[in-house]
PDB file of N, CA and C in Angstrom:
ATOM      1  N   UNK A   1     117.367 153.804 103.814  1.00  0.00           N
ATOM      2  CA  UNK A   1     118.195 153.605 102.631  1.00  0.00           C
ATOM      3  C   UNK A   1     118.084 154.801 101.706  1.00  0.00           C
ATOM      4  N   UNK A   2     117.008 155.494 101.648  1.00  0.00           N
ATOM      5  CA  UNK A   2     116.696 156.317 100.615  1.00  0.00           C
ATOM      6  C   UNK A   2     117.558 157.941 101.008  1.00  0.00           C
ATOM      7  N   UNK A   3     117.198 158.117 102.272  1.00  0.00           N
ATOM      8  CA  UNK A   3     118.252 158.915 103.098  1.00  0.00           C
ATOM      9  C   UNK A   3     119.642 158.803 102.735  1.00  0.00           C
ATOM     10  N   UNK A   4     120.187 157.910 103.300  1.00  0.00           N
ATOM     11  CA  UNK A   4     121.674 157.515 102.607  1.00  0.00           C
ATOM     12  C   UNK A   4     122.156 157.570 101.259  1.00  0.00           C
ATOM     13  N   UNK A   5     121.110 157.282  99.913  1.00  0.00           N
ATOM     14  CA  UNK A   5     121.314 157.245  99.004  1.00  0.00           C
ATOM     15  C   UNK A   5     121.478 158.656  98.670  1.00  0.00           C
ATOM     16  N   UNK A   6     120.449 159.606  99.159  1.00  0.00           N
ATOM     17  CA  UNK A   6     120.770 160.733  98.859  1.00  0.00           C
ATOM     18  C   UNK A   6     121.704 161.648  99.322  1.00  0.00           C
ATOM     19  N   UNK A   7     121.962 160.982 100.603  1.00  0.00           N
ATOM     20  CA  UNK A   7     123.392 162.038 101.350  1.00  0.00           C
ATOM     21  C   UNK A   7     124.559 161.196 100.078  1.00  0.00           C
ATOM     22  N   UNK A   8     124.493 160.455  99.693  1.00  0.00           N
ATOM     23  CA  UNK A   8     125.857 160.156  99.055  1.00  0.00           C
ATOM     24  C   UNK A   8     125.372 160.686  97.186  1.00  0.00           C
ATOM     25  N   UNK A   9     124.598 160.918  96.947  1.00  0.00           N
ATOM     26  CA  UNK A   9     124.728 161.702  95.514  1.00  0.00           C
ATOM     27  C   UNK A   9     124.428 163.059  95.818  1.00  0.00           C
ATOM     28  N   UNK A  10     124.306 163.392  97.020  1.00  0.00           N
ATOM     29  CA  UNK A  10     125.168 164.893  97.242  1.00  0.00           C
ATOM     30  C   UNK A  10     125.958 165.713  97.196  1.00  0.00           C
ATOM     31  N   UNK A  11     126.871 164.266  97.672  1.00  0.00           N
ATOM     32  CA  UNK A  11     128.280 165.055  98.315  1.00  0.00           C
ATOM     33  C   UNK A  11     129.048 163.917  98.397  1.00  0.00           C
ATOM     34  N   UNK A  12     129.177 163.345  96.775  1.00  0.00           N
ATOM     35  CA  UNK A  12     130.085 161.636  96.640  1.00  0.00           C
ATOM     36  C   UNK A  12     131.480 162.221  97.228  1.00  0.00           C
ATOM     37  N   UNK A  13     132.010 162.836  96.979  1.00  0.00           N
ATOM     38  CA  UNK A  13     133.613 163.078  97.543  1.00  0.00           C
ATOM     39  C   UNK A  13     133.718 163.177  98.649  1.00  0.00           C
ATOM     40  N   UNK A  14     132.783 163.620  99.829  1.00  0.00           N
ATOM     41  CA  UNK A  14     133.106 163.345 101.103  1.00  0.00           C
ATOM     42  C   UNK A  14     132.815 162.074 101.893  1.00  0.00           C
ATOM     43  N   UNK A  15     131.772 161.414 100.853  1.00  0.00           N
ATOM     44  CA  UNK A  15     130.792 160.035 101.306  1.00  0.00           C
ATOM     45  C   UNK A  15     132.795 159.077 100.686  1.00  0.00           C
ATOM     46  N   UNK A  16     132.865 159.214  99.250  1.00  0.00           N
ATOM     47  CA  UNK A  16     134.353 158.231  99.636  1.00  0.00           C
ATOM     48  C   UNK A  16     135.438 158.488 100.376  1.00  0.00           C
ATOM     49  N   UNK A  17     135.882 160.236 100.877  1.00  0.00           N
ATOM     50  CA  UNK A  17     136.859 160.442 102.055  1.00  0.00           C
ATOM     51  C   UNK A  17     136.404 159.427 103.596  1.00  0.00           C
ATOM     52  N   UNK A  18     135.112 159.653 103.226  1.00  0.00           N
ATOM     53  CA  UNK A  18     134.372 158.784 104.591  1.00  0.00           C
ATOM     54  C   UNK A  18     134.787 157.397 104.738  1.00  0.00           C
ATOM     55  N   UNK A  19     134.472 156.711 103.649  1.00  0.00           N
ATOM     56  CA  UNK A  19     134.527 155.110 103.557  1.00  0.00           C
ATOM     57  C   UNK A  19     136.030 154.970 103.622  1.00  0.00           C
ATOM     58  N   UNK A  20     136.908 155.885 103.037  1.00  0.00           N
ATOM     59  CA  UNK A  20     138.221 155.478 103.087  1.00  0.00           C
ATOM     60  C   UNK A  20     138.760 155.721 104.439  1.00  0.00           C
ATOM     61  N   UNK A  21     138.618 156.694 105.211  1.00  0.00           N
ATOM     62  CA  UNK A  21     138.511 156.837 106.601  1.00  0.00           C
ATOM     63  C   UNK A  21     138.854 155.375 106.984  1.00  0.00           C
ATOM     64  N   UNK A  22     137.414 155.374 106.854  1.00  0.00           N
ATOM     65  CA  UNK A  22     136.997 153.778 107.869  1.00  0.00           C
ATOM     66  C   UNK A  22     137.251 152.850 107.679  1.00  0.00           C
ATOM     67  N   UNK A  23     138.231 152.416 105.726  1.00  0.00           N
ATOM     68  CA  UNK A  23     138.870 151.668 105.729  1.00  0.00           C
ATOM     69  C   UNK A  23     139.955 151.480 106.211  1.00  0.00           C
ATOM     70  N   UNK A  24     140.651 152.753 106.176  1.00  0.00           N
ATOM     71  CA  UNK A  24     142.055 152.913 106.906  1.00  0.00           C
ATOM     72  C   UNK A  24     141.870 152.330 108.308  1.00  0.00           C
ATOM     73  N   UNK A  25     141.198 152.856 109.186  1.00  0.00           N
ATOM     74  CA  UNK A  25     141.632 153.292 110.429  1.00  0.00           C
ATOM     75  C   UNK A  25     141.018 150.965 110.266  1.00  0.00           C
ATOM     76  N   UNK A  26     139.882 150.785 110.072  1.00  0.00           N
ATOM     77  CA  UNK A  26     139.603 149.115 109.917  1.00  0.00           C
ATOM     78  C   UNK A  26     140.971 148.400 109.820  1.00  0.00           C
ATOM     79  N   UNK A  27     142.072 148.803 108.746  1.00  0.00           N
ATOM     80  CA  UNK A  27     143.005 148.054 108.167  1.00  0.00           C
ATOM     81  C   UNK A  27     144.470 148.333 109.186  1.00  0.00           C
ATOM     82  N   UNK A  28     143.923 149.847 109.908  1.00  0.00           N
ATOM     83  CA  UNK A  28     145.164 149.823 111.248  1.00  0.00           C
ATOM     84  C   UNK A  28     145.156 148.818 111.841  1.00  0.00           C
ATOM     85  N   UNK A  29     143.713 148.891 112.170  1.00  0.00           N
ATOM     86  CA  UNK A  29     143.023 147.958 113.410  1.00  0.00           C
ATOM     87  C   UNK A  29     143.648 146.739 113.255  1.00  0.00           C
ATOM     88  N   UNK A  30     142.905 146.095 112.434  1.00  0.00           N
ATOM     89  CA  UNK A  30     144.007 144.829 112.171  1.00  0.00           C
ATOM     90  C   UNK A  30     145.123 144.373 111.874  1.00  0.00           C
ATOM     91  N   UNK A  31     145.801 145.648 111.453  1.00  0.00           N
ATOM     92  CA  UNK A  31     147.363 144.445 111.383  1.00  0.00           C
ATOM     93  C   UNK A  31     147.956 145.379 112.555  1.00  0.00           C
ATOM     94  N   UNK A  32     147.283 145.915 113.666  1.00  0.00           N
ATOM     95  CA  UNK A  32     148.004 146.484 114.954  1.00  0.00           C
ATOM     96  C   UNK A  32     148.462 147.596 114.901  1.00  0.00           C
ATOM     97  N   UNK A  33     148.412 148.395 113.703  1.00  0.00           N
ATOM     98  CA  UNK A  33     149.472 149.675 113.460  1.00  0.00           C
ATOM     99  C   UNK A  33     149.086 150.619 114.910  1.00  0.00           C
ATOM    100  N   UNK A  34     147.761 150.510 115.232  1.00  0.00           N
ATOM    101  CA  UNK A  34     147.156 151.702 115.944  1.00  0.00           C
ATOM    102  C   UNK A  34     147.294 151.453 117.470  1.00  0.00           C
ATOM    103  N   UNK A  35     148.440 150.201 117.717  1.00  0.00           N
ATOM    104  CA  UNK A  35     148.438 149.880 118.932  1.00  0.00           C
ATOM    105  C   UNK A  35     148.719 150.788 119.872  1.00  0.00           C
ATOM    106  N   UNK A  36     149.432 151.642 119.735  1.00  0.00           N
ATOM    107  CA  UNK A  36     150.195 152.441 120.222  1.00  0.00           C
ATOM    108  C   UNK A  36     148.931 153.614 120.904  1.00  0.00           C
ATOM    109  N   UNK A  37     148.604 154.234 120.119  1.00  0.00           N
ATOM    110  CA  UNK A  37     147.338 155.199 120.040  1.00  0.00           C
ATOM    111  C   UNK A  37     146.073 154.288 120.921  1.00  0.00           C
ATOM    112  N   UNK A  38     145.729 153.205 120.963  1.00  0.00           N
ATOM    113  CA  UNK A  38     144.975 152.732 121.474  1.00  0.00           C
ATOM    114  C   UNK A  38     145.531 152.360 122.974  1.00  0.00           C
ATOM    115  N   UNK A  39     146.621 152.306 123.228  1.00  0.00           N
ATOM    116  CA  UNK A  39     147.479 151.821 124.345  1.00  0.00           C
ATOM    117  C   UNK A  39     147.470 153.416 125.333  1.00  0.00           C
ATOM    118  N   UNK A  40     147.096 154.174 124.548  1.00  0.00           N
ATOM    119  CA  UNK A  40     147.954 155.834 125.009  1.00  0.00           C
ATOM    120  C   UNK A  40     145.815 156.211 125.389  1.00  0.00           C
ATOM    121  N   UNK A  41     145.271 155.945 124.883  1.00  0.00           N
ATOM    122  CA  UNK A  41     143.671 155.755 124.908  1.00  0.00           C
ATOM    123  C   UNK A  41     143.383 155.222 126.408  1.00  0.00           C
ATOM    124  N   UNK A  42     143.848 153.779 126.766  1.00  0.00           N
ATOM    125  CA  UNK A  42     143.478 152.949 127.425  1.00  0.00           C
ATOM    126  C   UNK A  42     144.357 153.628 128.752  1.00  0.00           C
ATOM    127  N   UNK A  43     145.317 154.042 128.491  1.00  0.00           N
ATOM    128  CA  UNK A  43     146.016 154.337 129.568  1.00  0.00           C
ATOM    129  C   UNK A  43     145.539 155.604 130.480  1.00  0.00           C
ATOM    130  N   UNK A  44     145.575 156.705 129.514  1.00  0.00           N
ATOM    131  CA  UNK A  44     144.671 157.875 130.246  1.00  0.00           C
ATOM    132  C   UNK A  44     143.168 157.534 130.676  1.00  0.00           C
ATOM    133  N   UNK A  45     142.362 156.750 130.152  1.00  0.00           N
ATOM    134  CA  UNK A  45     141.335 156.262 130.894  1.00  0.00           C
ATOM    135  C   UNK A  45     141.321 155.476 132.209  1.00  0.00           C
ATOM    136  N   UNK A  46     142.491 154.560 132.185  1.00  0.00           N
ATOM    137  CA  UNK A  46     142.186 153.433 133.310  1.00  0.00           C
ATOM    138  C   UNK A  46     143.614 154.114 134.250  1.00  0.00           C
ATOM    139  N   UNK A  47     144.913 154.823 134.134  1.00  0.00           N
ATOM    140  CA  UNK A  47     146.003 154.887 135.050  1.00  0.00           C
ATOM    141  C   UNK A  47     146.287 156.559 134.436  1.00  0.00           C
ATOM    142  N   UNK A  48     145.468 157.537 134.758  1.00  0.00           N
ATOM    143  CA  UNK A  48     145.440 159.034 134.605  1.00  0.00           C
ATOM    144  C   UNK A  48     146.562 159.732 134.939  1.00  0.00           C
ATOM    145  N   UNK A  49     146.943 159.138 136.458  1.00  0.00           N
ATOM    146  CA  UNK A  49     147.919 159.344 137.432  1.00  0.00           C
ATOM    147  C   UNK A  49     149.376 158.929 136.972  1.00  0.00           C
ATOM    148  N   UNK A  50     149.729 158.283 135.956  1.00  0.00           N
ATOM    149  CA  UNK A  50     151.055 157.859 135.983  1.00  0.00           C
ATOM    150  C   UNK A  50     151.438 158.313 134.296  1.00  0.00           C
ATOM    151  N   UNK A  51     152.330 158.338 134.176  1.00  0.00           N
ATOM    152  CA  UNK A  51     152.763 158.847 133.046  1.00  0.00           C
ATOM    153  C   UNK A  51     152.872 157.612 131.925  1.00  0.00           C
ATOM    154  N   UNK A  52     153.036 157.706 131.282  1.00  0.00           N
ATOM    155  CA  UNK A  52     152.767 156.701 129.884  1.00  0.00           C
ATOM    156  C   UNK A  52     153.776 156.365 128.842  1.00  0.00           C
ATOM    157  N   UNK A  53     154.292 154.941 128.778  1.00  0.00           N
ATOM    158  CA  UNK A  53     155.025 155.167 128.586  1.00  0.00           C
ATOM    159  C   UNK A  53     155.434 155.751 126.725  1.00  0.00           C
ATOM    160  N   UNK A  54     156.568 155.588 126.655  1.00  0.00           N
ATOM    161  CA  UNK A  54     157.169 156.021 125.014  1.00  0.00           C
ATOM    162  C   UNK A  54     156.617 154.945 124.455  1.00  0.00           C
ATOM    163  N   UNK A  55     156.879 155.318 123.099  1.00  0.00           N
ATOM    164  CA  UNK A  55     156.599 154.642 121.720  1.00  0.00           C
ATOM    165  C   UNK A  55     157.530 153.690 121.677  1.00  0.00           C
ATOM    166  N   UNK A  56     158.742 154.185 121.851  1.00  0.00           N
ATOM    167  CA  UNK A  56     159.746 152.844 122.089  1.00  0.00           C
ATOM    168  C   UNK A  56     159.666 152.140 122.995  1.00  0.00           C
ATOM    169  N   UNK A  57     159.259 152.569 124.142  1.00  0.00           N
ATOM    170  CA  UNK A  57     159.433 151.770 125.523  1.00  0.00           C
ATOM    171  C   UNK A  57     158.084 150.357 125.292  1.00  0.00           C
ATOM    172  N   UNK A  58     156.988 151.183 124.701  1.00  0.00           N
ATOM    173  CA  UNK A  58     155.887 150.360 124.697  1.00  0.00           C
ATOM    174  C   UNK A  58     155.954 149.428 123.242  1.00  0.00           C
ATOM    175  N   UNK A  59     156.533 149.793 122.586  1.00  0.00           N
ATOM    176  CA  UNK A  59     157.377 148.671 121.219  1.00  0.00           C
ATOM    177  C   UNK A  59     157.792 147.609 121.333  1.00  0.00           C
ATOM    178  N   UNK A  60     158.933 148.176 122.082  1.00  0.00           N
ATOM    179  CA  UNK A  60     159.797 146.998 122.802  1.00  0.00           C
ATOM    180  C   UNK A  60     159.321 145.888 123.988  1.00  0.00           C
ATOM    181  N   UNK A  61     158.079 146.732 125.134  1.00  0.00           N
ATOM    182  CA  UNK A  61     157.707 145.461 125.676  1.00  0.00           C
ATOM    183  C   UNK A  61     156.570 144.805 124.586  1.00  0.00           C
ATOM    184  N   UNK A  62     155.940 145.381 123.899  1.00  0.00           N
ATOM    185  CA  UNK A  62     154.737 144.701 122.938  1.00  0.00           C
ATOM    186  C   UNK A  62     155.903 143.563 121.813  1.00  0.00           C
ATOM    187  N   UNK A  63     156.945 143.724 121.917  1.00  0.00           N
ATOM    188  CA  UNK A  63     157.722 142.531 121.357  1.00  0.00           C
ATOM    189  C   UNK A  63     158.247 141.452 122.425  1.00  0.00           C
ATOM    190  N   UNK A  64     158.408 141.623 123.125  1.00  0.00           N
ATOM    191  CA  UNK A  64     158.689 140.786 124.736  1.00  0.00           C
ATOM    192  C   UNK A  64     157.852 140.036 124.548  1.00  0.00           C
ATOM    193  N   UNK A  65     156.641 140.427 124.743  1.00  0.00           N
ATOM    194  CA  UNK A  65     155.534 139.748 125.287  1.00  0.00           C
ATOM    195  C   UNK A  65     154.888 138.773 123.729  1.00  0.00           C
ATOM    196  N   UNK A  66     155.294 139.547 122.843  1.00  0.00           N
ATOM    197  CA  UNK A  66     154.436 139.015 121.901  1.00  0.00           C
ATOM    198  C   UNK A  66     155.518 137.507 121.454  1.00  0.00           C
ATOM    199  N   UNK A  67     156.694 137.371 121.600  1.00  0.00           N
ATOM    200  CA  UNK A  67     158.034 136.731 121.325  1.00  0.00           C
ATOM    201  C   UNK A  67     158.829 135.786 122.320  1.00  0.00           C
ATOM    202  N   UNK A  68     158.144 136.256 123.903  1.00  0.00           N
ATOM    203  CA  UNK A  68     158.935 134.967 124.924  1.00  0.00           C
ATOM    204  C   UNK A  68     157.756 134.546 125.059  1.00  0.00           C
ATOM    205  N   UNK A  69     157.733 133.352 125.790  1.00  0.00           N
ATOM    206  CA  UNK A  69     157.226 132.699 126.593  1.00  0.00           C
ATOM    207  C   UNK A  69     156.612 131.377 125.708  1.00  0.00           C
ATOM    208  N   UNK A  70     155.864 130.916 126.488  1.00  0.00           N
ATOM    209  CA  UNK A  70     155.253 129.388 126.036  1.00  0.00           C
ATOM    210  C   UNK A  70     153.648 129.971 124.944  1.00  0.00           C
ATOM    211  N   UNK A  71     153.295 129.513 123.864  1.00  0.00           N
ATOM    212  CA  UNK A  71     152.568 130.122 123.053  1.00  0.00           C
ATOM    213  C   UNK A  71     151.697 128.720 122.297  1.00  0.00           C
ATOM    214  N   UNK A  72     152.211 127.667 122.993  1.00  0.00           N
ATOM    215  CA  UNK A  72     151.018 126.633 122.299  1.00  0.00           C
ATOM    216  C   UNK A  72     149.746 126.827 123.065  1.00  0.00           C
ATOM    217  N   UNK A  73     149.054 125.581 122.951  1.00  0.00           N
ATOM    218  CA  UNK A  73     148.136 125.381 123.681  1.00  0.00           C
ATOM    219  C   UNK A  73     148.109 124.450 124.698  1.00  0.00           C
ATOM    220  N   UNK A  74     149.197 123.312 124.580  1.00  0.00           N
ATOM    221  CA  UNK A  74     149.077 122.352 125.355  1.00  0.00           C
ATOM    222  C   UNK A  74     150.222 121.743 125.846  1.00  0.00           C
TER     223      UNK A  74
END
């Protein structure tokens, strides 16, 4: 703690660029903004070999999917 306390009355303006960082990218996270970027992540890791698709292409099925089908539980 004492460490930390002192990296942040060091250098407070980069310690709140920091936290705001991590709020942002936290507040992508959840309402999905970063799907896209995380989709383009997942893809070059797991299917290297195939090309990927667009922003629109992958929009439009992430509304398909999120909008047909059966969505209760029972």
């Amino acid at each position: 703690m004492g460490q930390r306390l002192s990296s942040l009355l060091r250098d407070p303006l980069a310690t709140i660029l920091r936290w705001h960082d991590r709020g942002w990218q936290a507040l992508r996270r959840l309402s999905g903004d970063d799907g896209y970027e995380r989709y383009l992540a997942h893809h070059a890791a797991a299917h290297p070999d195939t090309p990927a698709m667009t922003r629109n292409a992958w929009f439009a099925r992430e509304q398909e999917r999120k909008w047909n089908g059966i969505k209760r539980c029972c």
